[in-house]
Protein backbone atom coordinates (compact mmCIF):
# COMPACT_ATOMS: atom_id res chain seq x y z
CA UNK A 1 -0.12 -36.18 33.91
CA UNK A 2 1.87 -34.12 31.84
CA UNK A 3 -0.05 -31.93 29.20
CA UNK A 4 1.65 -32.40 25.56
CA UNK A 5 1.02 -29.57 22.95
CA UNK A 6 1.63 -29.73 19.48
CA UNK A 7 2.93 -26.81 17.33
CA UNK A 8 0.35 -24.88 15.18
CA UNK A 9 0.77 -25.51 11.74
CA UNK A 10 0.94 -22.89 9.52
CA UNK A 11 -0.40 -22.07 6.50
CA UNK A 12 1.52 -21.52 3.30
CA UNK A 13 2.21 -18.54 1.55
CA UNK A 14 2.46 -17.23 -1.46
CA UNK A 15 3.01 -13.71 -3.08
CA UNK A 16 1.75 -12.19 -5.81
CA UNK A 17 3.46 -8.63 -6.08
CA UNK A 18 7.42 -8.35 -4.74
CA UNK A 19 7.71 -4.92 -5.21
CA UNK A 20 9.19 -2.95 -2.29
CA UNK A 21 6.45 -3.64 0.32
CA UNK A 22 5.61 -7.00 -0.55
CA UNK A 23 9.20 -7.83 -0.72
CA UNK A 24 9.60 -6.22 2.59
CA UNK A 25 6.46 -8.37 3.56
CA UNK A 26 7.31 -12.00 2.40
CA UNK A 27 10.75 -11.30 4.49
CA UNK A 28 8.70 -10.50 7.79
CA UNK A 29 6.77 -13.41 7.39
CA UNK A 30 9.59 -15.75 6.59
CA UNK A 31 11.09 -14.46 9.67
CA UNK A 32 8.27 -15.11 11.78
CA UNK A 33 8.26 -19.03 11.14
CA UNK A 34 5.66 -19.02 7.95
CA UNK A 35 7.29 -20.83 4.39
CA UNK A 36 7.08 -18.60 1.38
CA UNK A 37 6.52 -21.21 -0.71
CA UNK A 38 6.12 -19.21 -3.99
CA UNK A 39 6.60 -15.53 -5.25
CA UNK A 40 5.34 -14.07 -8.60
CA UNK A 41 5.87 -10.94 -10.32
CA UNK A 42 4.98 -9.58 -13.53
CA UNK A 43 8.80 -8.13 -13.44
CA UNK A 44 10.59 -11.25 -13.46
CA UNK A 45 13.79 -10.04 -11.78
CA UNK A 46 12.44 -8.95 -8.71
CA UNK A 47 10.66 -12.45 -8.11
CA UNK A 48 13.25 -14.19 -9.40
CA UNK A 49 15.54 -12.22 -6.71
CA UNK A 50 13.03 -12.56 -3.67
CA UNK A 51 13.14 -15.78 -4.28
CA UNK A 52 16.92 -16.67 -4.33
CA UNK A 53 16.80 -14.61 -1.18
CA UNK A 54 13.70 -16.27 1.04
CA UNK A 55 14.08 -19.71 -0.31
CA UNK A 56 10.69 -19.90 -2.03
CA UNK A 57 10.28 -20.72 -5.84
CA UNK A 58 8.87 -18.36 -8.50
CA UNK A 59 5.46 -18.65 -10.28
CA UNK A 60 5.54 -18.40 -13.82
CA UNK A 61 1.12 -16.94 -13.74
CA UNK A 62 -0.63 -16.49 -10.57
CA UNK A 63 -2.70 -19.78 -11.22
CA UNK A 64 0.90 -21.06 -10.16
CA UNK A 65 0.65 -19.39 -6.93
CA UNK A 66 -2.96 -20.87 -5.85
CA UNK A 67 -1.76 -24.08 -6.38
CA UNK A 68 1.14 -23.78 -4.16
CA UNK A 69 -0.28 -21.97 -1.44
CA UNK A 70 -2.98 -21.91 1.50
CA UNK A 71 -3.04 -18.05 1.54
CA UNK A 72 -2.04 -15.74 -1.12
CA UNK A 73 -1.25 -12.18 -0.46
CA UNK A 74 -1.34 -9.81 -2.95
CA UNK A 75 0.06 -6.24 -3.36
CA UNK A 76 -0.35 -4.88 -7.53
CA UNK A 77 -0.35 -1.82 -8.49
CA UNK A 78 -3.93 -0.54 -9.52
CA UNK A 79 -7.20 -1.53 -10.49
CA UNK A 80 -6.22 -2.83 -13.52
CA UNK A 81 -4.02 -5.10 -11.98
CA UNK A 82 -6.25 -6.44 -9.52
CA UNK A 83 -8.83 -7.36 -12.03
CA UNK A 84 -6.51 -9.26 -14.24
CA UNK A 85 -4.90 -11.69 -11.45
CA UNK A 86 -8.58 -12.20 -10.45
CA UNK A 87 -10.15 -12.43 -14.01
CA UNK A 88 -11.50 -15.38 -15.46
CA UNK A 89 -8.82 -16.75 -17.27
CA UNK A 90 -6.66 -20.04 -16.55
CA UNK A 91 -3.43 -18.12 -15.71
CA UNK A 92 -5.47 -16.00 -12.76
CA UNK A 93 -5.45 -16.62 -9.21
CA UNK A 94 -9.27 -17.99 -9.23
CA UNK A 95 -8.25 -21.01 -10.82
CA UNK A 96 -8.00 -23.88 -8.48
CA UNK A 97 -8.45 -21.89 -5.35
CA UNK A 98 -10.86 -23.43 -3.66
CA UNK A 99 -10.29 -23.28 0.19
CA UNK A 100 -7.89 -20.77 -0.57
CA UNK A 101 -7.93 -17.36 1.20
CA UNK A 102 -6.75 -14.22 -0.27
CA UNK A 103 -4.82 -11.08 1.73
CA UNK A 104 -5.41 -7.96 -0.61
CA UNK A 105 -2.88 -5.05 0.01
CA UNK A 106 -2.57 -3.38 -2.64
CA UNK A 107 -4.74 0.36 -2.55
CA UNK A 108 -7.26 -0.42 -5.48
CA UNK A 109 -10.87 1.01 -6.28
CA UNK A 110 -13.42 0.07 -2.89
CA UNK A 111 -15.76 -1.40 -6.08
CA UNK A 112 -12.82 -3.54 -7.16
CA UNK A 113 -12.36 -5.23 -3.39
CA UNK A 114 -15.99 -6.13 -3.76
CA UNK A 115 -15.59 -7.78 -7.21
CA UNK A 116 -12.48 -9.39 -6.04
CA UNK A 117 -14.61 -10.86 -3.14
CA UNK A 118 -17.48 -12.03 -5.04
CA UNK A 119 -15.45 -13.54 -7.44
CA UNK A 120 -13.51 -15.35 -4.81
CA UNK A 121 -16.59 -16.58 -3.03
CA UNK A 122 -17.80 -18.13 -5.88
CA UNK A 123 -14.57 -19.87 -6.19
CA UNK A 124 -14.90 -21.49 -3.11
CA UNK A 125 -12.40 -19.03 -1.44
CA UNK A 126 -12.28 -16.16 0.45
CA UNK A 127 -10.80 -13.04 0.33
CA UNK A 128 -10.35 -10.22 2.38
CA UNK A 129 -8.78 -6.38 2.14
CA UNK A 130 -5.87 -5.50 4.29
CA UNK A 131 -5.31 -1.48 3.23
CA UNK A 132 -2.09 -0.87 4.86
CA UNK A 133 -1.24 2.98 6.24
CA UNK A 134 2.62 2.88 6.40
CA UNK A 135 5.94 2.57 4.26
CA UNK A 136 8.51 -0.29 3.56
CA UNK A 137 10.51 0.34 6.54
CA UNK A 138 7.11 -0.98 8.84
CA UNK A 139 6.49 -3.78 6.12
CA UNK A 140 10.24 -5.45 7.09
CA UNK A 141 9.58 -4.95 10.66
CA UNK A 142 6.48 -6.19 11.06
CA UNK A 143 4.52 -3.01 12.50
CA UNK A 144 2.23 -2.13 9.82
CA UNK A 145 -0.89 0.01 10.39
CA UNK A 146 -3.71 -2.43 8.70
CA UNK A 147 -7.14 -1.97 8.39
CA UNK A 148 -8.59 -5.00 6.82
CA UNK A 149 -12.54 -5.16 5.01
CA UNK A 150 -14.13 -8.04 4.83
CA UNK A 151 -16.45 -11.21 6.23
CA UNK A 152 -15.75 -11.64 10.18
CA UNK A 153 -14.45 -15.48 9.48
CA UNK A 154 -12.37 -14.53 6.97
CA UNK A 155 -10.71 -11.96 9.20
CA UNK A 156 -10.33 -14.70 12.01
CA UNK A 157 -8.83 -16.78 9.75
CA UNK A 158 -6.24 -14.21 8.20
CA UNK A 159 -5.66 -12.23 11.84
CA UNK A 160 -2.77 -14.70 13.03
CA UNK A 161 -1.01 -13.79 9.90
CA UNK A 162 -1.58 -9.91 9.77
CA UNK A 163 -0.76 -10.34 13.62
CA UNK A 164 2.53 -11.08 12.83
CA UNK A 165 3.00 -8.23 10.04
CA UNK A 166 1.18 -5.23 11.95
CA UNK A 167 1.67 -3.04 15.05
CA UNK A 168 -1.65 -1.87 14.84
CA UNK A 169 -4.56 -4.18 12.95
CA UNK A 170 -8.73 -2.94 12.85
CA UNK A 171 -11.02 -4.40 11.30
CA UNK A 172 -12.95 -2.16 9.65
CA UNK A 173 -16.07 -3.74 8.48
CA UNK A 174 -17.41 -5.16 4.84
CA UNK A 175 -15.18 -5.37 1.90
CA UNK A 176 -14.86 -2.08 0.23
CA UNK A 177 -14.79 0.07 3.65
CA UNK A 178 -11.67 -0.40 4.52
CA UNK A 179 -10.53 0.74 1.08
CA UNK A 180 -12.65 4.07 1.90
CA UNK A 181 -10.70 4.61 4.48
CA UNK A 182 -7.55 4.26 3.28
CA UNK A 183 -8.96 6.59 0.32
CA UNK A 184 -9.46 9.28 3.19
CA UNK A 185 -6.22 8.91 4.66
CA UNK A 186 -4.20 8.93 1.62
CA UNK A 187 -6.21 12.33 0.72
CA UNK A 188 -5.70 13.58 3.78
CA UNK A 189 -1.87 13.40 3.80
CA UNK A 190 -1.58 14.39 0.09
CA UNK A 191 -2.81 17.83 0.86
CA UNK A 192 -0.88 17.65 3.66
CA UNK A 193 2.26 16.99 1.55
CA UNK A 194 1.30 19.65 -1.16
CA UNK A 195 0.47 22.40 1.16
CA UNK A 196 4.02 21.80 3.34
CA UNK A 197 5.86 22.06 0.35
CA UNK A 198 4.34 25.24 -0.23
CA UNK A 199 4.93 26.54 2.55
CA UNK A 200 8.36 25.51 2.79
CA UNK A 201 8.35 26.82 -0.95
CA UNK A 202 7.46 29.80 0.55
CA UNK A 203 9.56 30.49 2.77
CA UNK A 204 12.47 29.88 1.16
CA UNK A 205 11.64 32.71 -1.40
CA UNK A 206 11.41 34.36 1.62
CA UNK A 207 15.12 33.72 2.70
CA UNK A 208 13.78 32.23 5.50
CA UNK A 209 16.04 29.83 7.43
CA UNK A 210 13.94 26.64 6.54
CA UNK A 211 15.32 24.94 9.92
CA UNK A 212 14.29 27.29 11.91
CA UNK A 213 10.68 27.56 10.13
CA UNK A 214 10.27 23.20 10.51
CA UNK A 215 10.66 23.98 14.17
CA UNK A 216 8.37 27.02 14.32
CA UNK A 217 6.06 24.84 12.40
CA UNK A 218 6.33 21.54 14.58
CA UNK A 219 5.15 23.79 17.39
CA UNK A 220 2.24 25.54 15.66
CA UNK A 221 -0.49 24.92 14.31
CA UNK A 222 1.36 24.14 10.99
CA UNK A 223 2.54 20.68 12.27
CA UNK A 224 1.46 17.27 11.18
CA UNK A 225 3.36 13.87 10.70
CA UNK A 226 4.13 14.56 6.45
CA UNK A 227 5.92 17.55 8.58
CA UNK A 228 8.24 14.99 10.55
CA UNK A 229 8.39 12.38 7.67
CA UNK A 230 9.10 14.83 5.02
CA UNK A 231 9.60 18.14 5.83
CA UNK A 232 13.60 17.64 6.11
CA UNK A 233 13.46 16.33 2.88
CA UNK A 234 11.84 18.38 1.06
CA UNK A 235 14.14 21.60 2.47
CA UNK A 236 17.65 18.79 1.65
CA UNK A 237 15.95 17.74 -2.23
CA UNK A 238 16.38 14.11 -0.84
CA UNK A 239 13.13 12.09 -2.35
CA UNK A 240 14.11 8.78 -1.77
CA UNK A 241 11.21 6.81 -2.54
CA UNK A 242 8.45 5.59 -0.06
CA UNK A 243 5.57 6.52 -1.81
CA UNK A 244 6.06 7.93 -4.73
CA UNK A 245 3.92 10.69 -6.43
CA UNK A 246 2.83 8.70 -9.16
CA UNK A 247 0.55 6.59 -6.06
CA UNK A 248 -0.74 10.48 -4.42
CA UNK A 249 -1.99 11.07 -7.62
CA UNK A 250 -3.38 7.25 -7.95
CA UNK A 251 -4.64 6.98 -4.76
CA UNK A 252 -6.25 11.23 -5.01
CA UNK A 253 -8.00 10.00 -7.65
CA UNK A 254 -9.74 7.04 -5.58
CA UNK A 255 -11.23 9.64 -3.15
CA UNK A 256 -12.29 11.89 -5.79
CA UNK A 257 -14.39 9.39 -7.68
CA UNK A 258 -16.08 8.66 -4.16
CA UNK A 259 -16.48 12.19 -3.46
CA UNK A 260 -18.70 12.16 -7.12
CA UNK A 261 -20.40 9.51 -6.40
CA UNK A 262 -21.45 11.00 -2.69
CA UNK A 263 -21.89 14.42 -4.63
CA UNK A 264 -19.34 16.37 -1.81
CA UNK A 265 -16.85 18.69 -3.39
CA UNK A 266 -13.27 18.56 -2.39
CA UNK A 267 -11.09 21.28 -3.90
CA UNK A 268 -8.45 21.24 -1.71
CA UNK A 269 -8.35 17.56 -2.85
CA UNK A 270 -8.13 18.01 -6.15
CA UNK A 271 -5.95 20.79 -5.87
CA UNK A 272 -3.28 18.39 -4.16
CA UNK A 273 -4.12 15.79 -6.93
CA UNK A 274 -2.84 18.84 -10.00
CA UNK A 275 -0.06 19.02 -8.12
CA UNK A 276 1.35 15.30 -7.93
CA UNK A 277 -0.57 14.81 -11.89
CA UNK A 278 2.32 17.55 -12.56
CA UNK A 279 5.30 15.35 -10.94
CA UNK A 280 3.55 12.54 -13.22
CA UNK A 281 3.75 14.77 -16.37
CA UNK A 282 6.75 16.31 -15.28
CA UNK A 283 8.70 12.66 -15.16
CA UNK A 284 9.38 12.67 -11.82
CA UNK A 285 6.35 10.65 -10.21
CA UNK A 286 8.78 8.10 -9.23
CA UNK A 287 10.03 10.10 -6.23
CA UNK A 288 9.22 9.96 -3.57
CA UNK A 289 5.75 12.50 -2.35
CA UNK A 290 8.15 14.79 -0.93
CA UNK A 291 9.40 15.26 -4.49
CA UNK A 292 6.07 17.84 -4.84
CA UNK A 293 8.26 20.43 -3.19
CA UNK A 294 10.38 20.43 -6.59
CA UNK A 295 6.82 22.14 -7.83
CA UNK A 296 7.18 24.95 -5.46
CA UNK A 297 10.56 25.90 -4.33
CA UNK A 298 12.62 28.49 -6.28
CA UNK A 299 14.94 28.06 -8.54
CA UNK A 300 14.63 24.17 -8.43
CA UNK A 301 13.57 24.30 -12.44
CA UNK A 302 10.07 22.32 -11.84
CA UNK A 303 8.35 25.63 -10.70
């Protein structure tokens, strides 16, 4: 007797957030089989754009997005953000969302995930942090680095989805840890960033072929991945944005309010945090981290 299987349905989606990496995002998944059923943006355009693109129809509040959606994925921009498309009002995504599970990407407070998910729990929904460790490039092609925070059934619900946006997916435990350790990692490759450009700063007052030193480097102790991702350009002044220094500085100041509250100093942290604060006051935080090196090279103005 022949065995008949029926497709698995799945569930619709909705964005909240188009930016460059949810953008990138809501194409993967459309790719992949799911319907984008709805997009929203608090700049218009680039929903309104997404849209035309994917097929999928814009949201004028995020209330708008719950409705039309089984899963809604967010990526905002800070804390701020989070909290007001999961306040209490009856434009936010808590209205109506019962059943409803929420995919949070965007790099917000640990204490915020945790509001988010109590909030949503008491909805009737669930919710669940997906931090994501990469750039736009891995959003479109579907091999992100996520590590997700959050109840266990509420990551076996969401996995087939974040299955079929990452290359690498852990799940790191309650909501709020995962958010810790994408805290760590951003710190981590902030100083990274800073101290490169230094010592590429350095070395070019030194007349130093920068070339040659990026090799020297890659074989030393002195090498690291912001070396491969940005050391080239940093030395070529090409800061094409991936993550711009406006989010170091952000996402710096995360793991320095945890380091506070754990009472553990971290100056070389908030040494790295001056320096992309000073692309911020500067008013060039929207280039790309590699832009620090304008801080430190000579005769680039910024220094």
């Amino acid at each position: 007797m022949l065995e008949v299987r029926f497709p698995i349905m799945k569930e619709i989606i909705g964005f909240v957030g188009v930016g460059r990496m949810g953008a990138n995002m809501a194409r993967r998944l459309k790719d992949q089989g799911y319907e984008i059923a709805v997009v929203h943006d608090h700049h218009a355009p680039l929903a309104e754009a997404l849209a035309g693109e994917i097929g999928a129809r814009v949201a004028t509040t995020p209330a708008d997005v719950t409705r039309a959606a089984d899963v809604i994925v967010t990526v905002v921009t800070d804390d701020t953000s989070m909290r007001e498309i999961f306040s209490s009002s009856v434009d936010s995504l808590l209205n109506g969302a019962k059943g409803k599970l929420f995919i949070n990407c965007a790099t917000v407070s640990p204490d915020v995930h945790r509001e988010v998910e109590k909030s949503a729990s008491a909805a009737g929904a669930q919710s669940l942090e997906a931090c994501m460790a990469s750039s736009i490039t891995q959003a479109r092609e579907g091999t992100l680095y996520l590590m997700t925070g959050g109840a266990q059934e509420t990551f076996d619900r969401a996995e087939p989805i974040l299955r079929d946006l990452s290359g690498s997916l852990r799940h790191i435990g309650s909501a709020g840890q995962a958010a810790q350790v994408k805290a760590l990692v951003n710190m981590v490759m902030n100083i990274n960033t800073a101290g490169l450009a230094e010592g590429l700063g350095l070395g070019a007052a030194l007349g130093l072929d920068l070339s040659m030193l990026r090799e020297v480097f890659s074989q030393t102790g002195a090498n690291s991945r912001v070396l491969e991702t940005d050391g080239e350009d940093m030395q070529n002044r090409d800061h094409e944005c991936y993550f711009s220094g406006a989010h170091a500085a952000k996402d710096s100041g995360i793991a320095l309010v945890l380091a506070e509250e754990s009472g553990v100093r971290l100056p070389l942290a908030a040494a790295a945090k001056g320096q992309f604060d000073r692309m911020v006051a500067e008013g060039f935080g929207d280039l790309d981290k590699s832009g620090v090196a304008e801080l430190t090279f000579p005769n680039r103005g910024k220094n």
